[in-house]
C-alpha atoms as a PDB file:
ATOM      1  CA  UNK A   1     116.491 102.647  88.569  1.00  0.00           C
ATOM      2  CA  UNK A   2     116.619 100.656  92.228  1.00  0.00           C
ATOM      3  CA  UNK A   3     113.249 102.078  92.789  1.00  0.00           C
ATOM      4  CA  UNK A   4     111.882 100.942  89.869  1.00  0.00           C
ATOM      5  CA  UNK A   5     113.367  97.380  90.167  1.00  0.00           C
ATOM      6  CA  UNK A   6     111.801  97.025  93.540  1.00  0.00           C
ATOM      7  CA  UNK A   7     108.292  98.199  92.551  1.00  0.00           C
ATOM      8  CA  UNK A   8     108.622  96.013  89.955  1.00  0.00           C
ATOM      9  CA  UNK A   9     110.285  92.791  91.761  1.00  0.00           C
ATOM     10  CA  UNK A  10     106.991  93.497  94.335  1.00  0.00           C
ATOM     11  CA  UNK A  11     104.390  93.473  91.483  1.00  0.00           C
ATOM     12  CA  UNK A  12     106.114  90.602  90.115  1.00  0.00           C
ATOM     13  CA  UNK A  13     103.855  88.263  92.140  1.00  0.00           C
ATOM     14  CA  UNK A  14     100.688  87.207  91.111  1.00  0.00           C
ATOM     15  CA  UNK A  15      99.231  87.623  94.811  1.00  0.00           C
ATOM     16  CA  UNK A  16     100.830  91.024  95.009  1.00  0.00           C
ATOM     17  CA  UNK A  17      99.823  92.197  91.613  1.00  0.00           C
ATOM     18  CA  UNK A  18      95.892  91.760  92.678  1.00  0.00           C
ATOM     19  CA  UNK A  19      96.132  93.152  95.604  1.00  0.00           C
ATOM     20  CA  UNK A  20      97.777  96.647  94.590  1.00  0.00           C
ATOM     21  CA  UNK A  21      95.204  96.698  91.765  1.00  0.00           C
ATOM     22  CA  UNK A  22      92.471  95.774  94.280  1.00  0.00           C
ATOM     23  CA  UNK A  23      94.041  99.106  95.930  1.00  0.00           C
ATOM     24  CA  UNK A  24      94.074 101.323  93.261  1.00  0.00           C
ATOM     25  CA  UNK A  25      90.909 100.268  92.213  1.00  0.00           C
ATOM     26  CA  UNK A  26      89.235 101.408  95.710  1.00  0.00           C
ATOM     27  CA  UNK A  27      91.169 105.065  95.069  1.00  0.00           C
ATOM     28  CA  UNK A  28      93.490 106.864  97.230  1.00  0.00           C
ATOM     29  CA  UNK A  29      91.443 107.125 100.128  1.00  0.00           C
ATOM     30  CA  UNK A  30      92.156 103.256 101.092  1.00  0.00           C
ATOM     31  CA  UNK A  31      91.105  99.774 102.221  1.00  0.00           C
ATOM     32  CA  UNK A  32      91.316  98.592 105.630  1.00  0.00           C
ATOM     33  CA  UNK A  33      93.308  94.947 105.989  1.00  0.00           C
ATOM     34  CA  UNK A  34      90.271  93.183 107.025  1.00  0.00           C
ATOM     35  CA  UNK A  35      88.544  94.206 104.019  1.00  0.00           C
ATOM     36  CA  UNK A  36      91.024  92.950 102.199  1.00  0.00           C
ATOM     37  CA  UNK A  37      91.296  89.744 104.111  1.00  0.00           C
ATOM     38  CA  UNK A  38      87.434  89.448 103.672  1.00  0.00           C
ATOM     39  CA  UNK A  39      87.854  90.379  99.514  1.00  0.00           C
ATOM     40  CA  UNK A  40      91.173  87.839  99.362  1.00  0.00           C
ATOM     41  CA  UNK A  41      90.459  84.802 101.633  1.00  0.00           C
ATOM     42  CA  UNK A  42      93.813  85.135 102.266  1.00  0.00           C
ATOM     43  CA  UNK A  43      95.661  84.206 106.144  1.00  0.00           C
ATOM     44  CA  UNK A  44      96.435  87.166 108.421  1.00  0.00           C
ATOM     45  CA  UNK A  45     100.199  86.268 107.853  1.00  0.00           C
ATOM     46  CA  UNK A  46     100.324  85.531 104.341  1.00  0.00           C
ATOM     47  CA  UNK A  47      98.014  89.012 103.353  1.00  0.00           C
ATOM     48  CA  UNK A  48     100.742  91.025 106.132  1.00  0.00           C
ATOM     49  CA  UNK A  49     103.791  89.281 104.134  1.00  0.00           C
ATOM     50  CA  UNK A  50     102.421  90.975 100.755  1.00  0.00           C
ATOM     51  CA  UNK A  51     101.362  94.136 101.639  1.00  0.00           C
ATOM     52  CA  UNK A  52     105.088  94.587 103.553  1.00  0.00           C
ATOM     53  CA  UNK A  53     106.268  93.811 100.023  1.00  0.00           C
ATOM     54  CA  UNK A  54     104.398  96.713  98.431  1.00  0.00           C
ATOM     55  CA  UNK A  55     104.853  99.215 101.457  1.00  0.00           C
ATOM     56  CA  UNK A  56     108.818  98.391 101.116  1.00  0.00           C
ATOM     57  CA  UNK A  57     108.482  99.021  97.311  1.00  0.00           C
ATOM     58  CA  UNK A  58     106.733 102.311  97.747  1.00  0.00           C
ATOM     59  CA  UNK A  59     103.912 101.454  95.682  1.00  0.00           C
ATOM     60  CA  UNK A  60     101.718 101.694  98.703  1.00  0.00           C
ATOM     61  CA  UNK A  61     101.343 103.830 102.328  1.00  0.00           C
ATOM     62  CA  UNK A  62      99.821 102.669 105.664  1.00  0.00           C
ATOM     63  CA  UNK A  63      98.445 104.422 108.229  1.00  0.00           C
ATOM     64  CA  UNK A  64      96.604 103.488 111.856  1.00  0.00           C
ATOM     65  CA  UNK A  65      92.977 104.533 111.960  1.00  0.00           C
ATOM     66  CA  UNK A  66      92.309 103.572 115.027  1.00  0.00           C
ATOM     67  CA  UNK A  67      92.658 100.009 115.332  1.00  0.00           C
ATOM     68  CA  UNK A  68      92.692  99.550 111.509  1.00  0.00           C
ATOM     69  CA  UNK A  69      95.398  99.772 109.322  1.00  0.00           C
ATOM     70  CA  UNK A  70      94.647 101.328 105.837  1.00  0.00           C
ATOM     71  CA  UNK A  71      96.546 100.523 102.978  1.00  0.00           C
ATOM     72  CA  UNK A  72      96.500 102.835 100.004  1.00  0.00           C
ATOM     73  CA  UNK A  73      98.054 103.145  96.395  1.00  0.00           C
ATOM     74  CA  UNK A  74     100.505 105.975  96.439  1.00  0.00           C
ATOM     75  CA  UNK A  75      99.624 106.928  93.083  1.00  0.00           C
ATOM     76  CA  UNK A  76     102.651 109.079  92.099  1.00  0.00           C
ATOM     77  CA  UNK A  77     105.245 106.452  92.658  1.00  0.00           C
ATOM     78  CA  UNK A  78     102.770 104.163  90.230  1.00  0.00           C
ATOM     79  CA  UNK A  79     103.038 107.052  87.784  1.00  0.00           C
ATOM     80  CA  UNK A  80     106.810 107.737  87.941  1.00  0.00           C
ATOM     81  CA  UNK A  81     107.019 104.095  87.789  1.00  0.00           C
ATOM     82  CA  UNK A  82     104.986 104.529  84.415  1.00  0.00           C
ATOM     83  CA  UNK A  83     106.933 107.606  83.486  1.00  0.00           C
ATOM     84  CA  UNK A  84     109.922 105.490  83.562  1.00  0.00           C
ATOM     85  CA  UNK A  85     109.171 102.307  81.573  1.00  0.00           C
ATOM     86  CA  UNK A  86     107.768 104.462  78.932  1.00  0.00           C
ATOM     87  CA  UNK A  87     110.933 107.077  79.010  1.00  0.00           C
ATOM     88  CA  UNK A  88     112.398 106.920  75.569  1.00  0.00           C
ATOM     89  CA  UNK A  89     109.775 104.272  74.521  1.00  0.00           C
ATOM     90  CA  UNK A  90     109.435 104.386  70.698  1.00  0.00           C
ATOM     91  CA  UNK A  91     111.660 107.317  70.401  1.00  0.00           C
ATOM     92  CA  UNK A  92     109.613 109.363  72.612  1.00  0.00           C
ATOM     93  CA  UNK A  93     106.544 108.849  69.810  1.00  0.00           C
ATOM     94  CA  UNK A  94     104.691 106.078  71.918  1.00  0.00           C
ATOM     95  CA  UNK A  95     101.533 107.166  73.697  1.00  0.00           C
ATOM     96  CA  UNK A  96     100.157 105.292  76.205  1.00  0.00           C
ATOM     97  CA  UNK A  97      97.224 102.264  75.733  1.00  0.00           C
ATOM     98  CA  UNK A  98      94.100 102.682  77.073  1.00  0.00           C
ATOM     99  CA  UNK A  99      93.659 101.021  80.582  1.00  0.00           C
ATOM    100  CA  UNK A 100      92.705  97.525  79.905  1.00  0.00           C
ATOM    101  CA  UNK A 101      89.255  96.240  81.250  1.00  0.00           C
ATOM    102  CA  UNK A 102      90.574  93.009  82.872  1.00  0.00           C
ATOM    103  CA  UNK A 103      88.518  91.291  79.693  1.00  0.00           C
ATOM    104  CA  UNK A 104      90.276  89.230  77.044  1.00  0.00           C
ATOM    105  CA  UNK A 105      88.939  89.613  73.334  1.00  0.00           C
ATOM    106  CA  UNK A 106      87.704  86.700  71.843  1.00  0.00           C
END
């Protein structure tokens, strides 16, 4: 339950929210910062602040590639994090939506 509550609390943030989809969007292979930087328009500090939120949450991994760090969706916390806002969901009769397309219906 704590884990859940602080992938949640992290995604809870508009800022945040893009930026891990941004990251699981671009696959489990990962984005370098200054690509994100570059995608975001976002300060050094203020892009470093929110991806410390999602490393601490465990929603995402870093790792030096040389002088690069690449940030990447760990996808299995994202599905246990699933898993367990859908545990006992309806009854256990509740299948998951499709994935939305980001596009509202008229």
């Amino acid at each position: 339950m704590t884990e859940a509550s602080a992938a949640l609390g992290a995604l809870a943030q508009e800022t945040r929210l893009a930026i891990f989809r941004f990251l699981v969007q671009r696959g489990p292979a990962g984005t370098p910062v200054g690509t994100m930087a570059g995608h975001f328009g976002l300060p050094g500090a203020t892009l470093s602040f929110h991806l410390n939120a999602l490393k601490q949450s465990g929603l995402v991994s870093m790792r030096r590639a040389g002088r690069s760090l690449i940030y990447a969706p760990d996808f299995a916390r994202m599905n246990g994090l699933l898993g367990f806002l859908m545990e006992d969901c309806c009854g256990g009769a509740c299948t998951p939506a499709k994935p939305s397309t980001g596009k509202r219906r008229k």
